[in-house]
C-alpha atoms as a PDB file:
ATOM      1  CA  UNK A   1     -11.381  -3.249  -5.795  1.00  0.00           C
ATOM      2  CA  UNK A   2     -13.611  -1.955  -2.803  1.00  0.00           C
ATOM      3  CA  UNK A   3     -11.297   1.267  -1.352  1.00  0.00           C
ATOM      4  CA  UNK A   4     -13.289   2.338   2.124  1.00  0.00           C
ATOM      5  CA  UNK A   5     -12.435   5.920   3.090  1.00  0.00           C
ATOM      6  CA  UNK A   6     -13.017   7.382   6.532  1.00  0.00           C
ATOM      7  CA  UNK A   7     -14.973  10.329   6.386  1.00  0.00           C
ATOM      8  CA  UNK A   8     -16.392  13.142   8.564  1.00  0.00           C
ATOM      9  CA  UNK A   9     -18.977  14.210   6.474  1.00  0.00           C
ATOM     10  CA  UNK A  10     -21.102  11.932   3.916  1.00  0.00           C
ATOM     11  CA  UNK A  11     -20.696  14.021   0.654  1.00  0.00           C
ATOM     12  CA  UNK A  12     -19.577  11.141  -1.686  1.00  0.00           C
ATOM     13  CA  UNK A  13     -16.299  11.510  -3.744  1.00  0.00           C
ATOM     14  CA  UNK A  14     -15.973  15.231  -2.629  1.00  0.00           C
ATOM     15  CA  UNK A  15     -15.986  13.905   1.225  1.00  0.00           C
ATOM     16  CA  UNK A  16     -12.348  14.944   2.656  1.00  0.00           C
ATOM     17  CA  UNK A  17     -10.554  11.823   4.118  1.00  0.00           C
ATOM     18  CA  UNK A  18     -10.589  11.930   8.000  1.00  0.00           C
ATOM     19  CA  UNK A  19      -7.597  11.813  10.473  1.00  0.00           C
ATOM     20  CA  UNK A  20      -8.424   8.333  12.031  1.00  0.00           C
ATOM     21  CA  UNK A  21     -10.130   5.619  11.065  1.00  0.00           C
ATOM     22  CA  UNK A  22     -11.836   4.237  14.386  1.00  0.00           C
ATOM     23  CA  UNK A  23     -13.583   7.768  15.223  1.00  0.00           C
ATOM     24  CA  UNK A  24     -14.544   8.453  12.016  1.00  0.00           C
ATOM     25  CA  UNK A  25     -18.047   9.998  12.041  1.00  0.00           C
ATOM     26  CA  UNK A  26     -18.956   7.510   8.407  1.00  0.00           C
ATOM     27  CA  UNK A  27     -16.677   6.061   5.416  1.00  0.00           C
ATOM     28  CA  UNK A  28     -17.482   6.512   1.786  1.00  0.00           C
ATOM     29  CA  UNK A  29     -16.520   2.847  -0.149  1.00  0.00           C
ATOM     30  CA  UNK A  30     -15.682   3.404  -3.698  1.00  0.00           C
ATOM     31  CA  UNK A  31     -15.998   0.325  -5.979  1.00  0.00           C
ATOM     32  CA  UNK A  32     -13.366   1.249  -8.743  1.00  0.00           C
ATOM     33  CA  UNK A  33     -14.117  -1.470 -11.317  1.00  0.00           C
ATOM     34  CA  UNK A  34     -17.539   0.229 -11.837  1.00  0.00           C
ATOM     35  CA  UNK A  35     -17.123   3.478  -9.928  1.00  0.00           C
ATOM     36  CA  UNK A  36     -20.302   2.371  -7.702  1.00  0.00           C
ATOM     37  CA  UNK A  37     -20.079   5.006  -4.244  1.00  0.00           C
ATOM     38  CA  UNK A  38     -21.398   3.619  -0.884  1.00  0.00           C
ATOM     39  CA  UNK A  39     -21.799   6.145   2.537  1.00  0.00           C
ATOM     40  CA  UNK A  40     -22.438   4.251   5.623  1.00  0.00           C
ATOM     41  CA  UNK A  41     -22.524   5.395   9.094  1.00  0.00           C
ATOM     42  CA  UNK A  42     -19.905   4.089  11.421  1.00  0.00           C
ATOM     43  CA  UNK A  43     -21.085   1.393  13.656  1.00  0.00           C
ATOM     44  CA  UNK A  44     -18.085   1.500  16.292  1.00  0.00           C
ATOM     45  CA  UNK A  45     -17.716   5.223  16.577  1.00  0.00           C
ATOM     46  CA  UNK A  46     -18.283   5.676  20.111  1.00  0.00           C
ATOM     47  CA  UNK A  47     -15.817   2.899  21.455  1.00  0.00           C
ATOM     48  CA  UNK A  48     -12.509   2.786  24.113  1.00  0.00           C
ATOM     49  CA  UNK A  49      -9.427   4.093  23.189  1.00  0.00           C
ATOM     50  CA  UNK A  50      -8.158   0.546  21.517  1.00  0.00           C
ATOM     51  CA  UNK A  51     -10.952  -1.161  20.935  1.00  0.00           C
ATOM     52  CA  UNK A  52     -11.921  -0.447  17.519  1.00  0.00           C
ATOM     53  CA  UNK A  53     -13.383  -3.242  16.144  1.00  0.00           C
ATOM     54  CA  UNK A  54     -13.429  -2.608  12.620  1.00  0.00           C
ATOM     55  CA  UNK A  55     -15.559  -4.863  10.525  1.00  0.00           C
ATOM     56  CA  UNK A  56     -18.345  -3.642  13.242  1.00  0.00           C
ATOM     57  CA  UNK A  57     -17.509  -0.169  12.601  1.00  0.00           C
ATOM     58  CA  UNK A  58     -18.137  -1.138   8.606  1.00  0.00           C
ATOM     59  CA  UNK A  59     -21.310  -2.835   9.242  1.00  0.00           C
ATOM     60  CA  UNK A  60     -19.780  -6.198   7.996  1.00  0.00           C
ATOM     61  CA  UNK A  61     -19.086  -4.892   4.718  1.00  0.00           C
ATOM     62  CA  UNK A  62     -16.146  -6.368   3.093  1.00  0.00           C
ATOM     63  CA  UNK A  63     -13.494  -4.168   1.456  1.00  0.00           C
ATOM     64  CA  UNK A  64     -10.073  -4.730   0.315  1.00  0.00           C
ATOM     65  CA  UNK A  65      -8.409  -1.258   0.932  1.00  0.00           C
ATOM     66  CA  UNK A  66      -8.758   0.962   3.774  1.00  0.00           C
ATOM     67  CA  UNK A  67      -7.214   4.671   2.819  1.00  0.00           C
ATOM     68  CA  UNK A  68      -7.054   6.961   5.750  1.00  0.00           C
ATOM     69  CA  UNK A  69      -4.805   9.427   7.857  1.00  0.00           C
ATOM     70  CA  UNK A  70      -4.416   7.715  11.127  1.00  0.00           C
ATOM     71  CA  UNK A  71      -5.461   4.760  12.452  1.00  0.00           C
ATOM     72  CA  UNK A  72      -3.870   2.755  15.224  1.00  0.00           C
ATOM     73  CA  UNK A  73      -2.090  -0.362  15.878  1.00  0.00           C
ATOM     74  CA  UNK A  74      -4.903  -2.503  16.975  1.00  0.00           C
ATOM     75  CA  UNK A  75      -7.220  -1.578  14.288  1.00  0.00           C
ATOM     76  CA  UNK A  76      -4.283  -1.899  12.032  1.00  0.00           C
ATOM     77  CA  UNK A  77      -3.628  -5.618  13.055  1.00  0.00           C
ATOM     78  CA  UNK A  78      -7.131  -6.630  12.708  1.00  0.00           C
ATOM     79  CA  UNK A  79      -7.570  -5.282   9.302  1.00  0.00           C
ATOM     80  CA  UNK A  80      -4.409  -6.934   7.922  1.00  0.00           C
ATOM     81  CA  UNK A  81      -5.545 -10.156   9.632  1.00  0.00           C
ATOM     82  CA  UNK A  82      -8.868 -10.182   7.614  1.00  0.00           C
ATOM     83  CA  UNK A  83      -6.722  -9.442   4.562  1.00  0.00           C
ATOM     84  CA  UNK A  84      -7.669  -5.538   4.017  1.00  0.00           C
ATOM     85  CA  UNK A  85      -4.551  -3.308   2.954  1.00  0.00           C
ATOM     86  CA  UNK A  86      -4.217   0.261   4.407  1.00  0.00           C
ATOM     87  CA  UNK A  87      -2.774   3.334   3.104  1.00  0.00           C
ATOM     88  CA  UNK A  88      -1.683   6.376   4.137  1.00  0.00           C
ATOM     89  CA  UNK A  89      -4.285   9.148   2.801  1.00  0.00           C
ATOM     90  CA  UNK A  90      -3.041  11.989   0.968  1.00  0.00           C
ATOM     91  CA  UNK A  91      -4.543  15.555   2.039  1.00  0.00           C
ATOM     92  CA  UNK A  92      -7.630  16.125   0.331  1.00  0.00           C
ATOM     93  CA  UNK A  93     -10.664  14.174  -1.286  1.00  0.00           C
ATOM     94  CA  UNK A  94     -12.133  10.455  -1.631  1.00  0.00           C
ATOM     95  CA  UNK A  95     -11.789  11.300  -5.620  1.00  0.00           C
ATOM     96  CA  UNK A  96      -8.202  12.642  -5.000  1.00  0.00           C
ATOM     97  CA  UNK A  97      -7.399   9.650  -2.763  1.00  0.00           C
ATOM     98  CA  UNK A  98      -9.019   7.320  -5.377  1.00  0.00           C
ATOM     99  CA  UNK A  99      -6.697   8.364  -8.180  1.00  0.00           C
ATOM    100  CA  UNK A 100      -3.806   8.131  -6.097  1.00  0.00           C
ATOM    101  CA  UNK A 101      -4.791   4.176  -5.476  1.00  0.00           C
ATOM    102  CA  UNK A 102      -5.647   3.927  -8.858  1.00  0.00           C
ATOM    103  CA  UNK A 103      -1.797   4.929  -9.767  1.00  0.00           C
ATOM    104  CA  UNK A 104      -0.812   2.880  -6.951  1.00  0.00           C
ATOM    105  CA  UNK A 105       1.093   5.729  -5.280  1.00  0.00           C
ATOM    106  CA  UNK A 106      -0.316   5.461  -1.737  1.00  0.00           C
ATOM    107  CA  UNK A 107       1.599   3.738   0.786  1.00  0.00           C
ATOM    108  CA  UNK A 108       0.858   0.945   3.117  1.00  0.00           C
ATOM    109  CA  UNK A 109       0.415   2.235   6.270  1.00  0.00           C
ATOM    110  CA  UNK A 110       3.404   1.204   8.664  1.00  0.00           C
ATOM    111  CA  UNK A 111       2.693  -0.232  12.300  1.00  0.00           C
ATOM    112  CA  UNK A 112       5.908   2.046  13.398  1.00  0.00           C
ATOM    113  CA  UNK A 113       3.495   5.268  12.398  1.00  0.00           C
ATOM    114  CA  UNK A 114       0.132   4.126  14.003  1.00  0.00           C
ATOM    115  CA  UNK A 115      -1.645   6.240  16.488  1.00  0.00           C
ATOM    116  CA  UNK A 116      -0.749   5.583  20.292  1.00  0.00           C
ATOM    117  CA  UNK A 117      -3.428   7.473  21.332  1.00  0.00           C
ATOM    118  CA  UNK A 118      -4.173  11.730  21.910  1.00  0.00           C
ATOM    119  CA  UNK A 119      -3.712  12.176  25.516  1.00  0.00           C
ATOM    120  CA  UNK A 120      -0.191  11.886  25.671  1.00  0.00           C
ATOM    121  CA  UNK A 121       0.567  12.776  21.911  1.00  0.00           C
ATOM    122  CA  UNK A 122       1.067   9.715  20.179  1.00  0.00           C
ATOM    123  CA  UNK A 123       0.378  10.425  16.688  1.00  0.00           C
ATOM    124  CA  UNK A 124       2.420  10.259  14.088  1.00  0.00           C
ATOM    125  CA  UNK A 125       0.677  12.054  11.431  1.00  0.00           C
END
């Protein structure tokens, strides 16, 4: 399974998981059936409050898994339409992160727990 990880800085498996997916700075995509480590730079970064477009901010790349600590509703949406899971990070590392989804302890991320956006408050992690 390919399990992308937002990042802020490109350090590999000791990279700490970042707070939102669509302003993430890069992701780090771990291949866990042969423990192959990617770093790409995001290629949305710099867009309008809700309109992340994900699969431009991965460069196309295809993943199954998204695991990060924020993300909001419209990103949310698009990556469940194109059949990519997310879950809610736990504090700490891609290699942390990547034995929780290994034990399958993460949890999906819930639309009712999405970002709304930082101006008014409207996070829910």
């Amino acid at each position: 399974m390919k399990v992308c990880f937002p990042v802020e800085l490109l350090k590999g498996l000791e990279s700490q998981v970042f707070g939102h997916f669509g302003s993430a700075p890069g992701f780090v995509i771990v291949d866990t059936d042969t423990n192959s480590v990617e770093e790409i730079n995001n290629g949305d970064a710099h867009h309008e409050h809700g309109m992340c477009q994900p699969m431009k901010a991965l460069g196309g790349r295809r993943v199954d898994a998204i695991v990060v600590g924020g993300i909001g509703r419209g990103a949310l949406m698009k990556l469940r339409a194109e059949g990519v899971k997310v879950y809610r990070a736990a504090m700490g590392t891609v290699e942390e992160n990547t034995g929780l989804i290994r034990k399958e302890v993460l949890p999906e991320f819930d639309p009712a727990f999405v970002c709304a956006g930082h101006s008014g408050g409207g996070c829910a992690h």
